[in-house]
C-alpha atoms as a PDB file:
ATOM      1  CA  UNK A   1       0.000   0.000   0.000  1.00  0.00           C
ATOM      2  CA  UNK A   2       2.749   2.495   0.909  1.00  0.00           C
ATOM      3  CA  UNK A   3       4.634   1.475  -2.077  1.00  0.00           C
ATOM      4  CA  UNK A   4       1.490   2.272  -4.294  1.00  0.00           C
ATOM      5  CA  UNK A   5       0.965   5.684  -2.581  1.00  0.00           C
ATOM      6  CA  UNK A   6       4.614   6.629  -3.412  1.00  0.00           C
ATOM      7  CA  UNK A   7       4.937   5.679  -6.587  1.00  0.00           C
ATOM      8  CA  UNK A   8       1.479   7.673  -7.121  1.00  0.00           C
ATOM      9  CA  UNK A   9       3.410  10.897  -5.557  1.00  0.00           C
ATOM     10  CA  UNK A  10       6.425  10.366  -7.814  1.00  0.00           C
ATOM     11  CA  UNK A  11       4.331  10.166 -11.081  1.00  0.00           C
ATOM     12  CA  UNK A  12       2.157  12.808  -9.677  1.00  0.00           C
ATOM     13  CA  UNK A  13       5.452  14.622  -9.357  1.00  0.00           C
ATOM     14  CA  UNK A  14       6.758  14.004 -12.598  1.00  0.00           C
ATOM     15  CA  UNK A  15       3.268  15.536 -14.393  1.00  0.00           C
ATOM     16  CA  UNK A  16       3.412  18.666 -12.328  1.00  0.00           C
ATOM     17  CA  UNK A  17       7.338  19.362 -13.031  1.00  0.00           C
ATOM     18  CA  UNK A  18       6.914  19.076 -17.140  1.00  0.00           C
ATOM     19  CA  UNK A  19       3.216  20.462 -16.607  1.00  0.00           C
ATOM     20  CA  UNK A  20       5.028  23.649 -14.740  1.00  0.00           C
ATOM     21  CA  UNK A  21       7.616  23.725 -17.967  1.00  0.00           C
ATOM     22  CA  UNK A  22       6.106  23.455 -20.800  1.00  0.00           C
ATOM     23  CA  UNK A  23       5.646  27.060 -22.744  1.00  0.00           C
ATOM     24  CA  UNK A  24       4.587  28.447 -25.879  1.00  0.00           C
ATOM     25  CA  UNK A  25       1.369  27.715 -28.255  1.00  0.00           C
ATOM     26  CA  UNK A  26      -0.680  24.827 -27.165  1.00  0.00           C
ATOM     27  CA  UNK A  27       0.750  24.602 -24.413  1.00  0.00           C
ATOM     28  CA  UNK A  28      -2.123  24.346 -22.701  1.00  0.00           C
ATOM     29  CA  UNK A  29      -3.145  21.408 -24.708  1.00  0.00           C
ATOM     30  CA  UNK A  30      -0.203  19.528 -23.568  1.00  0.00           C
ATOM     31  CA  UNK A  31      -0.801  20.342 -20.027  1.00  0.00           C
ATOM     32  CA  UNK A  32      -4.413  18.665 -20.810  1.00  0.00           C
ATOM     33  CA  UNK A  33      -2.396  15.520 -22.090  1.00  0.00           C
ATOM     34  CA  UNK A  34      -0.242  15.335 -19.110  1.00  0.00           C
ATOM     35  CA  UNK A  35      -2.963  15.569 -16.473  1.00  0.00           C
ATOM     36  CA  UNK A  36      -4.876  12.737 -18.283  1.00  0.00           C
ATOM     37  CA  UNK A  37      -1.392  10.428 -18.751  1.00  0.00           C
ATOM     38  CA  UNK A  38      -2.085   9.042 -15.008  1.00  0.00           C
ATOM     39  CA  UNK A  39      -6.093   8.351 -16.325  1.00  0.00           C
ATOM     40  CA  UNK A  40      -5.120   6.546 -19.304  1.00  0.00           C
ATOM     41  CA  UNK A  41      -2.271   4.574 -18.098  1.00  0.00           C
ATOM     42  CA  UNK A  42      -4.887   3.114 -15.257  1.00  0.00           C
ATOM     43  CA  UNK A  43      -7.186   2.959 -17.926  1.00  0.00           C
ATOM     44  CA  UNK A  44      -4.832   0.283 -19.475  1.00  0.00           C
ATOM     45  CA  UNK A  45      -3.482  -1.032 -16.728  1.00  0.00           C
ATOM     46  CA  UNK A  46      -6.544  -1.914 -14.906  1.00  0.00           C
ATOM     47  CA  UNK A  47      -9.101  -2.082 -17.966  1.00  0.00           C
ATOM     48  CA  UNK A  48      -8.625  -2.592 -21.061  1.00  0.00           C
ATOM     49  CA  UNK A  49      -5.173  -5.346 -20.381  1.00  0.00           C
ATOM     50  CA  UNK A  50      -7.589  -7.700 -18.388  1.00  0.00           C
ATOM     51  CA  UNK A  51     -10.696  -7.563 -20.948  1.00  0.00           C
ATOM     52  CA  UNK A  52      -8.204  -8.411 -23.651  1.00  0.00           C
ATOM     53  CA  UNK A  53      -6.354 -11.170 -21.470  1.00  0.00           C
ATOM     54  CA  UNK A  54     -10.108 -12.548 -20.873  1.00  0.00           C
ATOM     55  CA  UNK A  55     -10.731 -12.446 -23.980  1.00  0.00           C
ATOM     56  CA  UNK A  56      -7.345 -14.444 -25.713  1.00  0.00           C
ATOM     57  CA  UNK A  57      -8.290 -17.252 -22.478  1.00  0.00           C
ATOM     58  CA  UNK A  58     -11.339 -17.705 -23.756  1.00  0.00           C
ATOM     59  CA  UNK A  59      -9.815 -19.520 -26.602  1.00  0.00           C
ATOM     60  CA  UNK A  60      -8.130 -22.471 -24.447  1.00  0.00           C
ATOM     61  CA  UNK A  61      -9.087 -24.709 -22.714  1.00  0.00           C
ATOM     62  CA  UNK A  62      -9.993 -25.470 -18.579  1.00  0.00           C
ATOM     63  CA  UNK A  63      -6.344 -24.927 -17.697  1.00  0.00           C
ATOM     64  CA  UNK A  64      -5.628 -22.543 -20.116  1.00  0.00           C
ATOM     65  CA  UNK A  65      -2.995 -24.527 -21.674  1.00  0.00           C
ATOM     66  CA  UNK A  66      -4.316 -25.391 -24.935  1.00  0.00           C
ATOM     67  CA  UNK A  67      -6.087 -23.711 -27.865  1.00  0.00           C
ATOM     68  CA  UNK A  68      -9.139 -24.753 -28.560  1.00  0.00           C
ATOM     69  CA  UNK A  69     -10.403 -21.846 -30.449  1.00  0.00           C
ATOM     70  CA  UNK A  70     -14.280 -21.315 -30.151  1.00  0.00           C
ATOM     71  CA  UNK A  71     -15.259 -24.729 -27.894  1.00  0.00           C
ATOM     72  CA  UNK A  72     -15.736 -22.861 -25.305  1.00  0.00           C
ATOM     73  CA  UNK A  73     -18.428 -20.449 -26.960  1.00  0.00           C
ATOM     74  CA  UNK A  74     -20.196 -23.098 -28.659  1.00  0.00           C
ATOM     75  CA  UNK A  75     -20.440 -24.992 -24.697  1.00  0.00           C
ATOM     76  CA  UNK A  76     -22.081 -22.015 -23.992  1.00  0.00           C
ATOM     77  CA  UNK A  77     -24.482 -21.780 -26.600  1.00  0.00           C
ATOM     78  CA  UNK A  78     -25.558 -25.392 -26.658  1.00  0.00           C
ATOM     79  CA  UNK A  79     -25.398 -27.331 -23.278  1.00  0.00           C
ATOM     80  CA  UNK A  80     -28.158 -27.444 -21.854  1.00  0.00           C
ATOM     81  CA  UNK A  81     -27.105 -25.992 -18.129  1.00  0.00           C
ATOM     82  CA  UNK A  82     -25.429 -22.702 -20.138  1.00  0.00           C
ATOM     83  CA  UNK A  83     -28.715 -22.519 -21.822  1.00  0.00           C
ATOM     84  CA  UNK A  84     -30.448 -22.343 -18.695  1.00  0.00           C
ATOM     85  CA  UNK A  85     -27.817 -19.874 -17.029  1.00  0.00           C
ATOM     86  CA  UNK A  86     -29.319 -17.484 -20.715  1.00  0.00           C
ATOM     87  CA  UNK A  87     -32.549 -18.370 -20.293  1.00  0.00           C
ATOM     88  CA  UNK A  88     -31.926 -17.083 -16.564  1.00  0.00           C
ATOM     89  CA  UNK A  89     -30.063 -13.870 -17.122  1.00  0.00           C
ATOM     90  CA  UNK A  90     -32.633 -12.506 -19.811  1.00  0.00           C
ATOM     91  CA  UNK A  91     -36.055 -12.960 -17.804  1.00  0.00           C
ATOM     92  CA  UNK A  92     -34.173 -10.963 -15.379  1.00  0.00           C
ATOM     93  CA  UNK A  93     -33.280  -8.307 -17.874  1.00  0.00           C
ATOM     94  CA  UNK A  94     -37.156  -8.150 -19.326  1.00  0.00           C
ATOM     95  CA  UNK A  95     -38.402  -8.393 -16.141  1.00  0.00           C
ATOM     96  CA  UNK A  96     -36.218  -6.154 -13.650  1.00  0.00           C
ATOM     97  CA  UNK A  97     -35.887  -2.861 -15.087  1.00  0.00           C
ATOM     98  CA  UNK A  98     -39.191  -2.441 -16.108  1.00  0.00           C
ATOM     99  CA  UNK A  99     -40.979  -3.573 -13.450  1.00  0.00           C
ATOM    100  CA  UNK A 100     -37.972  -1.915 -10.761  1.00  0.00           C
ATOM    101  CA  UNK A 101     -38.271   1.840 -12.769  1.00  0.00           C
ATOM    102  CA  UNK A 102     -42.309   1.802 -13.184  1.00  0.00           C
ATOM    103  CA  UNK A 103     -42.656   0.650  -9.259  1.00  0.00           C
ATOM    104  CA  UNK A 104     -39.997   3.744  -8.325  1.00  0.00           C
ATOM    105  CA  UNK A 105     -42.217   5.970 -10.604  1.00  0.00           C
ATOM    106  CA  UNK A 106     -45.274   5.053  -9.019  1.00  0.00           C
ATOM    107  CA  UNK A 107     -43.847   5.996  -5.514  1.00  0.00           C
ATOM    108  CA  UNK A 108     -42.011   9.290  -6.886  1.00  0.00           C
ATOM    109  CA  UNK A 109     -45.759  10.213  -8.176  1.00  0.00           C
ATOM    110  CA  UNK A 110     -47.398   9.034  -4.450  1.00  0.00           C
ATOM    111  CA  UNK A 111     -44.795  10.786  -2.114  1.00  0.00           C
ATOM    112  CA  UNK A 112     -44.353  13.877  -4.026  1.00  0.00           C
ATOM    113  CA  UNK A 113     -45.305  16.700  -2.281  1.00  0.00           C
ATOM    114  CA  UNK A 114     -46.728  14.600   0.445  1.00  0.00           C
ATOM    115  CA  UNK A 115     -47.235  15.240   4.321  1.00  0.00           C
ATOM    116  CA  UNK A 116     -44.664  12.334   5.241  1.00  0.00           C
ATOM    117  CA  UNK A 117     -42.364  12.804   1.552  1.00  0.00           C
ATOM    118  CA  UNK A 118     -39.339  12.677   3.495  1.00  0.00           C
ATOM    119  CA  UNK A 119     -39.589   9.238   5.958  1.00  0.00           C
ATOM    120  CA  UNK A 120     -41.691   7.510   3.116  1.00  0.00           C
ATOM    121  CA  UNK A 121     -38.690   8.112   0.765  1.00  0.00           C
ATOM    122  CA  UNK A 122     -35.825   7.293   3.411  1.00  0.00           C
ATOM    123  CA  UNK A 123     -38.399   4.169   4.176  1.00  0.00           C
ATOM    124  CA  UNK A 124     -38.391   3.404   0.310  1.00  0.00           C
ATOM    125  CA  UNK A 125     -34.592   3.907  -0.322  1.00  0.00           C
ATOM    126  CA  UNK A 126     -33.821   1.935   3.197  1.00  0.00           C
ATOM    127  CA  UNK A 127     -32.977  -1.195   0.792  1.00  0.00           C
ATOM    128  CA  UNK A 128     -29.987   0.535  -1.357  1.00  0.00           C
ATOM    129  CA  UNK A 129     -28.309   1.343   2.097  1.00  0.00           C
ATOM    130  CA  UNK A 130     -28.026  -2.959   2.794  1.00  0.00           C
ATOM    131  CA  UNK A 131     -25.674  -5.258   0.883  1.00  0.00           C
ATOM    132  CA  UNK A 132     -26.967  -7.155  -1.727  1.00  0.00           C
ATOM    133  CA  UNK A 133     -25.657 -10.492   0.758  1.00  0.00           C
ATOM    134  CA  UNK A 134     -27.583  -9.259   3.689  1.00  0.00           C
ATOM    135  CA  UNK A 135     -30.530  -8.570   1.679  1.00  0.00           C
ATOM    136  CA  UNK A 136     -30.781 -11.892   0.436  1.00  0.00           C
ATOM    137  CA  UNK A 137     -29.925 -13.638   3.852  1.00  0.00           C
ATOM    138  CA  UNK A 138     -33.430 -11.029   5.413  1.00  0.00           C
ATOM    139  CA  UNK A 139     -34.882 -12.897   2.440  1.00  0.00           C
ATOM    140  CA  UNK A 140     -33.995 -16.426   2.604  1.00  0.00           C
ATOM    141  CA  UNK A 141     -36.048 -16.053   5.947  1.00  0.00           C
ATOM    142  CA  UNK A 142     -38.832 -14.522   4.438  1.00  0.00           C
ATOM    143  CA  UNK A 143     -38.476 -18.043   1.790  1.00  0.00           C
ATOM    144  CA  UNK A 144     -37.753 -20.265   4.609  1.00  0.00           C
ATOM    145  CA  UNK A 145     -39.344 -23.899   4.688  1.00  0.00           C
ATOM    146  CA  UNK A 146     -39.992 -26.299   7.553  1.00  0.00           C
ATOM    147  CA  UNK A 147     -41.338 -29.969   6.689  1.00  0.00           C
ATOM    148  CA  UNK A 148     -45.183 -29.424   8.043  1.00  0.00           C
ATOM    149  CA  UNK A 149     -45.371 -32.166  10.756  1.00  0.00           C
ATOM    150  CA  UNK A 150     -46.894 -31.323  14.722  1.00  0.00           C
ATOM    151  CA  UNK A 151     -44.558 -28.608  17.018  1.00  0.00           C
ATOM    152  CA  UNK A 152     -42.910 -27.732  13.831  1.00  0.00           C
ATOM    153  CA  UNK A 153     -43.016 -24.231  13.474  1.00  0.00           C
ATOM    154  CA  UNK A 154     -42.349 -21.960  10.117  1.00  0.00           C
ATOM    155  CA  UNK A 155     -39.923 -19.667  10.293  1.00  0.00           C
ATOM    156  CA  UNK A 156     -40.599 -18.253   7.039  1.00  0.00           C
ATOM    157  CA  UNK A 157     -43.339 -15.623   6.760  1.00  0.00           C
ATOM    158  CA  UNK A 158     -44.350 -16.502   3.393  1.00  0.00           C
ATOM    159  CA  UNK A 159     -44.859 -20.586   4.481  1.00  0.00           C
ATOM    160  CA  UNK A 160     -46.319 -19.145   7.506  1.00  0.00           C
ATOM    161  CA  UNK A 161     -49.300 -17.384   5.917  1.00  0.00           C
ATOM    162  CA  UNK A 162     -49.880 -20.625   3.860  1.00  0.00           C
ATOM    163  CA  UNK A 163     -50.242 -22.577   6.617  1.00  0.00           C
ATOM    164  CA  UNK A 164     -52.533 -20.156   8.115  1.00  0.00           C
ATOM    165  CA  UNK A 165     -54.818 -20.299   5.084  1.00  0.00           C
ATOM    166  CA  UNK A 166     -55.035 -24.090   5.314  1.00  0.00           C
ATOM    167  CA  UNK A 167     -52.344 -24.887   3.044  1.00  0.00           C
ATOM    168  CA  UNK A 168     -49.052 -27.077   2.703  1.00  0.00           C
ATOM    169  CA  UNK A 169     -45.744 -25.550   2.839  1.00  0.00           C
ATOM    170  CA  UNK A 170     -43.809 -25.154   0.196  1.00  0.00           C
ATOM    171  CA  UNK A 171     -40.083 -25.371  -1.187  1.00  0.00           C
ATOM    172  CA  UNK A 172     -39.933 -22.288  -2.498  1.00  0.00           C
ATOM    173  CA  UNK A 173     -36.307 -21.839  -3.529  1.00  0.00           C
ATOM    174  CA  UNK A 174     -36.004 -25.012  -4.480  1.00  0.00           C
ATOM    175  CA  UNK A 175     -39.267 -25.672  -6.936  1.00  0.00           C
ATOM    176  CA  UNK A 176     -38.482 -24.120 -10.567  1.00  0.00           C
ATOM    177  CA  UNK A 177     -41.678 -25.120 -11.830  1.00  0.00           C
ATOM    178  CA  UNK A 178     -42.488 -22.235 -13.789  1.00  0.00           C
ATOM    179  CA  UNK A 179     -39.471 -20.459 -12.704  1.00  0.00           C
ATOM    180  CA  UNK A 180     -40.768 -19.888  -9.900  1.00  0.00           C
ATOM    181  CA  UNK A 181     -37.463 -19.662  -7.561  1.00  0.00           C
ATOM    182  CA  UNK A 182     -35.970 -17.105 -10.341  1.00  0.00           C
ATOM    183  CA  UNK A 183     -39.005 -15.189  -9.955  1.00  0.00           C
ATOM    184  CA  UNK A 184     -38.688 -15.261  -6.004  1.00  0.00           C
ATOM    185  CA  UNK A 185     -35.065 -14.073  -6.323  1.00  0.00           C
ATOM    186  CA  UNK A 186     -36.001 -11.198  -9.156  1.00  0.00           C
ATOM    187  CA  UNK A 187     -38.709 -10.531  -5.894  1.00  0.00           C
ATOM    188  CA  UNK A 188     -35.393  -9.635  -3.900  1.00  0.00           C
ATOM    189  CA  UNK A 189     -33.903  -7.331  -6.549  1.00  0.00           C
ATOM    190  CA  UNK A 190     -36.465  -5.284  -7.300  1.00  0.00           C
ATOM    191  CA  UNK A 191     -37.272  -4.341  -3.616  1.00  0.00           C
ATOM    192  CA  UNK A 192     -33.684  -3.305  -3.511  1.00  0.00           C
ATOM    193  CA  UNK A 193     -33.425  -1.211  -6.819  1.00  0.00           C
ATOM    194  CA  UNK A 194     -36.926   0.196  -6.947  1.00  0.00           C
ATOM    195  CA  UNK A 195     -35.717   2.709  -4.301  1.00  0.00           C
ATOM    196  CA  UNK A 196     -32.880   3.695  -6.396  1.00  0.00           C
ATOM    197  CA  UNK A 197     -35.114   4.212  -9.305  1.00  0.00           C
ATOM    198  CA  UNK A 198     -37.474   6.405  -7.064  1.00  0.00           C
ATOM    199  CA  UNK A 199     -35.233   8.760  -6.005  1.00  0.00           C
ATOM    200  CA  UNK A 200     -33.855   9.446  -9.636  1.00  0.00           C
ATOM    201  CA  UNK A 201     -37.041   9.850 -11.037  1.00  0.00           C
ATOM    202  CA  UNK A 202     -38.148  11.936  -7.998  1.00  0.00           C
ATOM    203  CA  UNK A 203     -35.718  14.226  -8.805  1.00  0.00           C
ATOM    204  CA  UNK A 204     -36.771  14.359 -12.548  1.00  0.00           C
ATOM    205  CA  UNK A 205     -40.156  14.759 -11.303  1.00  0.00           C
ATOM    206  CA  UNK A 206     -39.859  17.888  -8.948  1.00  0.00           C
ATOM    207  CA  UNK A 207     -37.625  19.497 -11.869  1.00  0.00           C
ATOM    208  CA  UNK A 208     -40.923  19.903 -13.735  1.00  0.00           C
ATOM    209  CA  UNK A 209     -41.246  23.585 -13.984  1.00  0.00           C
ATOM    210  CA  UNK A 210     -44.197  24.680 -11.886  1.00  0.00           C
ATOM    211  CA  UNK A 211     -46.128  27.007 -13.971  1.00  0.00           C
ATOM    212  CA  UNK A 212     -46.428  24.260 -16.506  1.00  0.00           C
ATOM    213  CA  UNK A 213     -48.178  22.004 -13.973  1.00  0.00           C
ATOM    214  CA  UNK A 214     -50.107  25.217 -12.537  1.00  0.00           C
ATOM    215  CA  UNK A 215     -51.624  26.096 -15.988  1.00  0.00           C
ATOM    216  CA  UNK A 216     -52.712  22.102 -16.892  1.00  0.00           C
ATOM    217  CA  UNK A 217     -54.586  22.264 -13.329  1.00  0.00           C
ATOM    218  CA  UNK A 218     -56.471  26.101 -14.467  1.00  0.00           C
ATOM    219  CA  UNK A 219     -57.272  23.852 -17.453  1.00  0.00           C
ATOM    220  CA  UNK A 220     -58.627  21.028 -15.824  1.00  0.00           C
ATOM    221  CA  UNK A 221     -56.297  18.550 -16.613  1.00  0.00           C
ATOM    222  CA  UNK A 222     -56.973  15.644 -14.870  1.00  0.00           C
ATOM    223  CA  UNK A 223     -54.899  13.464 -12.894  1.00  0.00           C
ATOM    224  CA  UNK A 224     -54.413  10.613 -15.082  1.00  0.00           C
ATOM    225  CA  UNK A 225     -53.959  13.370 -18.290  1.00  0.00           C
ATOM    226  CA  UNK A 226     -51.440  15.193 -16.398  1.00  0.00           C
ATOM    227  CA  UNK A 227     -49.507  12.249 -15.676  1.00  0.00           C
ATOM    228  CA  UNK A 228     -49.537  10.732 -19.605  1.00  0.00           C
ATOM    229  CA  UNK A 229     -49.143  14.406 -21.222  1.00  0.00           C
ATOM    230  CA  UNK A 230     -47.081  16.585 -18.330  1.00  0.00           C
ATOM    231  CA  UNK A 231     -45.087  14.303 -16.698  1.00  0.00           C
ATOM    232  CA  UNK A 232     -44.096  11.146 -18.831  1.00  0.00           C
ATOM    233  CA  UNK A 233     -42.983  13.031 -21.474  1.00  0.00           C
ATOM    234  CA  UNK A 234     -40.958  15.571 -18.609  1.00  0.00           C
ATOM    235  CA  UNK A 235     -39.131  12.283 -17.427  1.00  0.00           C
ATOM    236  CA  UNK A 236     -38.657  10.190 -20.443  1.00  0.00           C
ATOM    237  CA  UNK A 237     -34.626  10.901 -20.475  1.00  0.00           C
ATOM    238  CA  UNK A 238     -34.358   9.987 -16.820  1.00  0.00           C
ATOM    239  CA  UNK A 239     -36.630   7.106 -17.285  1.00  0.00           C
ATOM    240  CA  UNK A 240     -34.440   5.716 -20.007  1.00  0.00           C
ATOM    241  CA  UNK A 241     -31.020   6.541 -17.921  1.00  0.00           C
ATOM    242  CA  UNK A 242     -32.700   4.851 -15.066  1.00  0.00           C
ATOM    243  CA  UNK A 243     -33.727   1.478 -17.249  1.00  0.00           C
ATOM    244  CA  UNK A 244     -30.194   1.166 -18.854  1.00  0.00           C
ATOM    245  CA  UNK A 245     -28.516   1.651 -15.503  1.00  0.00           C
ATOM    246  CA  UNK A 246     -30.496  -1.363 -14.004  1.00  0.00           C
ATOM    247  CA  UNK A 247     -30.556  -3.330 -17.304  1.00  0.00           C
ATOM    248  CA  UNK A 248     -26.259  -3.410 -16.843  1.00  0.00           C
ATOM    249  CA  UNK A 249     -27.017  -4.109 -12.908  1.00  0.00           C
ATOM    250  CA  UNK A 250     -29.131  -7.227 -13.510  1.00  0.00           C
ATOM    251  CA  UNK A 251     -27.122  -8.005 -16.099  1.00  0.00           C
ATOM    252  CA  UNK A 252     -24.171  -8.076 -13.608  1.00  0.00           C
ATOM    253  CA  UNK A 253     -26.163  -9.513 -10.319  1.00  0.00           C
ATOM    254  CA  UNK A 254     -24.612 -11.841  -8.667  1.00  0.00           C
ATOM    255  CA  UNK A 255     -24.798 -11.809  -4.489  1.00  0.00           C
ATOM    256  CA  UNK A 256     -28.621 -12.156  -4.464  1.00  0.00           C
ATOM    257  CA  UNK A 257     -28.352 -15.377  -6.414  1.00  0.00           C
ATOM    258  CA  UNK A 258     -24.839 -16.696  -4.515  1.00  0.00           C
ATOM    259  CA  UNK A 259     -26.369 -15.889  -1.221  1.00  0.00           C
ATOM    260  CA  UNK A 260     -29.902 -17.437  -1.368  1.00  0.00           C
ATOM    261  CA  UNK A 261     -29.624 -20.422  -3.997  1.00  0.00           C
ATOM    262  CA  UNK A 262     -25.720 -20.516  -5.129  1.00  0.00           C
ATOM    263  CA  UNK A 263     -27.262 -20.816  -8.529  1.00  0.00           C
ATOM    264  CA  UNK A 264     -28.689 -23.945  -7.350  1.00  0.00           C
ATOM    265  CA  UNK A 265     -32.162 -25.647  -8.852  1.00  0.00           C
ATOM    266  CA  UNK A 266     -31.325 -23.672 -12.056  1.00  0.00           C
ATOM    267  CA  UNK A 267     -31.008 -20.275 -10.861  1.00  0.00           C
ATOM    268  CA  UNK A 268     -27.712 -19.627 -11.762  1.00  0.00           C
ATOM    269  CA  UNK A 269     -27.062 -16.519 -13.844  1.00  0.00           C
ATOM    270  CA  UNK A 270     -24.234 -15.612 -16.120  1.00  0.00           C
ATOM    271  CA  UNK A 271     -22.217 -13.490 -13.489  1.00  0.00           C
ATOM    272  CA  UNK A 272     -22.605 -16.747 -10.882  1.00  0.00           C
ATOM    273  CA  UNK A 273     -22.222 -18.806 -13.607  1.00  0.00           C
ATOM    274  CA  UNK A 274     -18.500 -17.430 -14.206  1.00  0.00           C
ATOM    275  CA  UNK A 275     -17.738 -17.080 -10.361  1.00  0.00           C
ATOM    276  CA  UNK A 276     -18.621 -20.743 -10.143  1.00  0.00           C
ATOM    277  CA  UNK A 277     -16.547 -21.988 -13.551  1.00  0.00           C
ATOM    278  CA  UNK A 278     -13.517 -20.184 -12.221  1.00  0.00           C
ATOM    279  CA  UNK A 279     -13.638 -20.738  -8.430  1.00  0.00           C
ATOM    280  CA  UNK A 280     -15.197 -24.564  -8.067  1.00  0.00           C
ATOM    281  CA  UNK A 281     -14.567 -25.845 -11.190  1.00  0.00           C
ATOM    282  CA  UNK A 282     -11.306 -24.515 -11.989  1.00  0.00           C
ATOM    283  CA  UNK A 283     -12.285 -23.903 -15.844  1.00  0.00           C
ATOM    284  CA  UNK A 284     -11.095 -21.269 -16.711  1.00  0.00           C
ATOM    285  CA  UNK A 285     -11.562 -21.089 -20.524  1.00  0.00           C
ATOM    286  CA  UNK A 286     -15.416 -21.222 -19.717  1.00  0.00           C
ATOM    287  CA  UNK A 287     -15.282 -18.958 -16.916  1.00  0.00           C
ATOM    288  CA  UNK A 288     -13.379 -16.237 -19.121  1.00  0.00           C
ATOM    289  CA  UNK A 289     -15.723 -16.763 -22.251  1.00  0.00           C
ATOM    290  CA  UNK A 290     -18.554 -16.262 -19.981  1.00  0.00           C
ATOM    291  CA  UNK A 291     -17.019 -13.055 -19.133  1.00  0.00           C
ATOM    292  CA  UNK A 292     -16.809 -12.057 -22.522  1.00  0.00           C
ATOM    293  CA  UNK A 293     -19.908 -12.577 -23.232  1.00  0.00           C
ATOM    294  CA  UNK A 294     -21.519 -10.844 -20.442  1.00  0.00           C
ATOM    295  CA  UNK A 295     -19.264  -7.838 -21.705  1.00  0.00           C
ATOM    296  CA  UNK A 296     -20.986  -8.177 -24.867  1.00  0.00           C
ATOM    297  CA  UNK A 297     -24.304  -7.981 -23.266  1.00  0.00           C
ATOM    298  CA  UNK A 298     -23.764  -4.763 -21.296  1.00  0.00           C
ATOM    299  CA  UNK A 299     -21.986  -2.571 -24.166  1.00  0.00           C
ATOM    300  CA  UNK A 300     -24.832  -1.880 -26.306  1.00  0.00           C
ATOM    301  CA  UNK A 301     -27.087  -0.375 -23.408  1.00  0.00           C
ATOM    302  CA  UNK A 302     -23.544   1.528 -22.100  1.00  0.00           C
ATOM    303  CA  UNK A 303     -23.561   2.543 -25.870  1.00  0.00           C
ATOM    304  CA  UNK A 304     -27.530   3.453 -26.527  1.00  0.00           C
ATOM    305  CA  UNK A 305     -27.280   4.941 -23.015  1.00  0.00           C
ATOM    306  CA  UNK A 306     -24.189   7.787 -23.917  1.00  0.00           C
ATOM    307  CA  UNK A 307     -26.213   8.160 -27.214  1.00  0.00           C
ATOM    308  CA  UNK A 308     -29.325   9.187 -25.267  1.00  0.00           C
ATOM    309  CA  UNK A 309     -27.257  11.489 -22.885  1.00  0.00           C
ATOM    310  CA  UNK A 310     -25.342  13.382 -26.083  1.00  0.00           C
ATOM    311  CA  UNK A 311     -29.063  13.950 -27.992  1.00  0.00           C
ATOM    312  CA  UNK A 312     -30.458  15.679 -24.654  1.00  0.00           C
ATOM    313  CA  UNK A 313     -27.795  17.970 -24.459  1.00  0.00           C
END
């Protein structure tokens, strides 16, 4: 660490003292260049050298050894677990951020203005300030099972209130009939990120310029009118920022899953799916093509998301 923080002064150093001498026209151009050197070389260094390493091990094999050109892509596209770990990781990008962004506009419209705004938004953003591991250990309680036999008691609210109504308990995380444990687990990310999404579009919201809202009301603009004409269209930049920012999240989730299934009972997502290939299986050709492919995922919304940004400007 010390090392680091020296060698950080010394290059720091090194930019100031041919910052402080270089003269003439365009100079400050160069000064420009030499206060972004330090940016770029971490750029490199901690960026774009590791995606392109991940990228040439993709091409061998479990140890990494031997070439075996695009195996380990075509693994990924037909067996039928890797299919599953697809099938996985796109209901949770159709599902997530529009479900997460329209449940965080629906309490930005609620609590705006309101008598209690401020404790009902702390109370809604309460999630975001938890890990994503302890969230989905408060969870796994709220999931738990006990076998239904006499002076067993649920522990788990959900199995609780089925009981009460008469019914059997049930195996939540573990049934995927109708993928129903991926649903439970998508349950656990949108109560986290819907509070992020509310206090984004919150902000959009109160930006609305008030005379704008004051002359839809003198024209008797009702509720649902002023919401579809006034305020959608107000919010449609932040609404699409807010989407593309939690598609690349879900894209990328991976403690919710680790901590409540492990990716067991065909959860597992792509981001598991590579912690799992590298860590307990030791394959690391698979593990680094599934990287590479969950880069490919996330750089056309990082791309349609700058695009958005530039037109609004």
């Amino acid at each position: 660490m010390l090392a680091a923080l020296l060698l950080f002064a010394a290059v720091l150093g090194v930019i100031l003292f041919f910052a402080s001498r270089v003269r003439g026209k365009g100079s400050d151009n160069w000064v420009g260049y030499l206060y972004l050197l330090p940016v770029v070389l971490l750029l490199a260094v901690g960026l774009v050298y590791p995606g392109l390493r991940t990228i040439y091990e993709s091409f061998f094999d479990a140890q990494g050894s031997s070439f075996i050109g695009i195996d380990n892509y075509k693994t990924i596209l037909t067996d039928g677990d890797q299919l599953t770990v697809l099938g996985n990781t796109i209901i949770w990008v159709l599902i997530v951020p529009p479900l997460a962004t329209a449940i965080g506009l629906i309490y930005a419209i609620l609590v705006d203005k309101s008598r209690f705004e401020s404790f009902a938004k702390a109370l809604i953003f309460l999630p975001m300030a938890i890990s994503m591991v302890a969230a989905g250990v408060i969870w796994r309680f709220v999931y738990e099972y006990r076998v239904n036999q006499p002076n067993v008691h649920q522990i788990g609210l959900i199995n609780q209130i089925i009981v009460w109504l008469g019914g059997d308990p049930v195996q939540l995380l573990i049934t995927d009939t109708g993928k129903l444990n991926t649903l439970l687990l998508i349950v656990v990310f949108i109560w986290i990120q819907a509070g992020f999404a509310m206090t984004i579009l919150s902000a959009a919201i109160k930006a609305i310029p008030d005379e704008i809202i004051e002359a839809a009301r003198l024209d008797g603009v009702s509720p649902w009118s002023m919401f579809v004409k006034i305020t959608l269209p107000s919010v449609r930049t932040t609404i699409v920022v807010v989407l593309t920012t939690l598609a690349i999240g879900t894209l990328k989730v991976f403690d919710v899953v680790r901590t409540m299934t492990g990716g067991n009972f065909k959860t597992s997502v792509i981001a598991n799916e590579f912690y799992s290939q590298l860590i307990r299986a030791d394959n690391q050709g698979l593990a680094a093509a599934l990287a590479v492919v969950l880069f490919i995922l996330v750089i056309p919304i990082i791309v349609y998301n700058i695009r958005q940004v530039r037109q609004e400007a």
